[in-house]
Protein backbone atom coordinates (compact mmCIF):
# COMPACT_ATOMS: atom_id res chain seq x y z
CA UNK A 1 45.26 21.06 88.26
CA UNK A 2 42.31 20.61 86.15
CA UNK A 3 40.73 18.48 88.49
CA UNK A 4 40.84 20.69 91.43
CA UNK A 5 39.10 23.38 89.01
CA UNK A 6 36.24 21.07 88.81
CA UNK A 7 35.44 20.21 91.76
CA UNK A 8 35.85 23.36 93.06
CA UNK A 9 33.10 24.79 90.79
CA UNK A 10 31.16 21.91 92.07
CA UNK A 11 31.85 22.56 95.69
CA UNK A 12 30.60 25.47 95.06
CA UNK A 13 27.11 24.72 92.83
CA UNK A 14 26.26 22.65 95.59
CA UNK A 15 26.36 25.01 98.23
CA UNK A 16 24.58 27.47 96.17
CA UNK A 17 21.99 25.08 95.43
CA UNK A 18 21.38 23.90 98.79
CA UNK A 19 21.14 28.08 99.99
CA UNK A 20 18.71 28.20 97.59
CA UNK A 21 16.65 25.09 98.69
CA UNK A 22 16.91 26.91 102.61
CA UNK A 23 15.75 30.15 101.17
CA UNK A 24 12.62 28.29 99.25
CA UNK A 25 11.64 26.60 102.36
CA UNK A 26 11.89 29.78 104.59
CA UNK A 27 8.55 31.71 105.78
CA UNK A 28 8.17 35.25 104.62
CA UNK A 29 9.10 36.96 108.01
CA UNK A 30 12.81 34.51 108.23
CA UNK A 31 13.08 35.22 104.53
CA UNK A 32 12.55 39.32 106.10
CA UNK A 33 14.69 38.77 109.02
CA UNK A 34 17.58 37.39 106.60
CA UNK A 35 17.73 39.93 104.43
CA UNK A 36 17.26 42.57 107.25
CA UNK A 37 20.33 41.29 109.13
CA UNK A 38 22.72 40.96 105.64
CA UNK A 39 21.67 44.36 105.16
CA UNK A 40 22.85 45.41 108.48
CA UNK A 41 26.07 43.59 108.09
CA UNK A 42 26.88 44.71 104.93
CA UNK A 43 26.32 48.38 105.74
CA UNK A 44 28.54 48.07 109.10
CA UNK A 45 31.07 46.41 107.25
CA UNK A 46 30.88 49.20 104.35
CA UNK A 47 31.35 51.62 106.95
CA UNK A 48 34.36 50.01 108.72
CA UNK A 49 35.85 49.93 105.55
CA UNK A 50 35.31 53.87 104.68
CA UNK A 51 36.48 54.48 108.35
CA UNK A 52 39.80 52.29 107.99
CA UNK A 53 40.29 54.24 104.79
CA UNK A 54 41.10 57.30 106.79
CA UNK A 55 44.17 55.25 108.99
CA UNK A 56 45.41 53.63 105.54
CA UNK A 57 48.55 55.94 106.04
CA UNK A 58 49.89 54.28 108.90
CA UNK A 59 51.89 50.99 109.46
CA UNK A 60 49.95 51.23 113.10
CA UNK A 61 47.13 52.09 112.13
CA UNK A 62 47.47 55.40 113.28
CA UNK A 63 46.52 58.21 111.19
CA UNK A 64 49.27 60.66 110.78
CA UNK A 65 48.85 64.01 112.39
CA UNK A 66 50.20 67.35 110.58
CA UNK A 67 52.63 67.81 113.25
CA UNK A 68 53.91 63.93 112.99
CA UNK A 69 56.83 63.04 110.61
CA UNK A 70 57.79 60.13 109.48
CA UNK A 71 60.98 58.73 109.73
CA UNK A 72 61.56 55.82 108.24
């Protein structure tokens, strides 16, 4: 189990470090462009998230209405 722990945190260390060595090498309108588009993604997936919130009452995904009972 210890193993796997290990080389996990290596797995990982190496893909960080080779991001980083992609980022370094990057111009300063792709380095603009990347953080433009995670920017975009993260704010359409923060508001997907605060929409969904509003249909977390329902196994369907349905919001409930006031007129709607459950019965289950």
């Amino acid at each position: 189990m210890l193993l796997g722990r290990k080389s996990t945190g290596l797995i990982l260390a190496g893909v960080a470090a080779y991001a980083w060595y992609k980022y370094s090498k990057m111009n300063a309108d792709e380095k603009r462009d990347l953080v433009n588009n995670l920017k975009e993604k993260g704010k359409r997936i923060f508001g997907s998230v605060i929409s969904g919130t509003e249909n977390a009452g329902a196994a369907d995904g349905k919001a409930f209405s006031q007129g709607t009972q459950y019965a289950g």
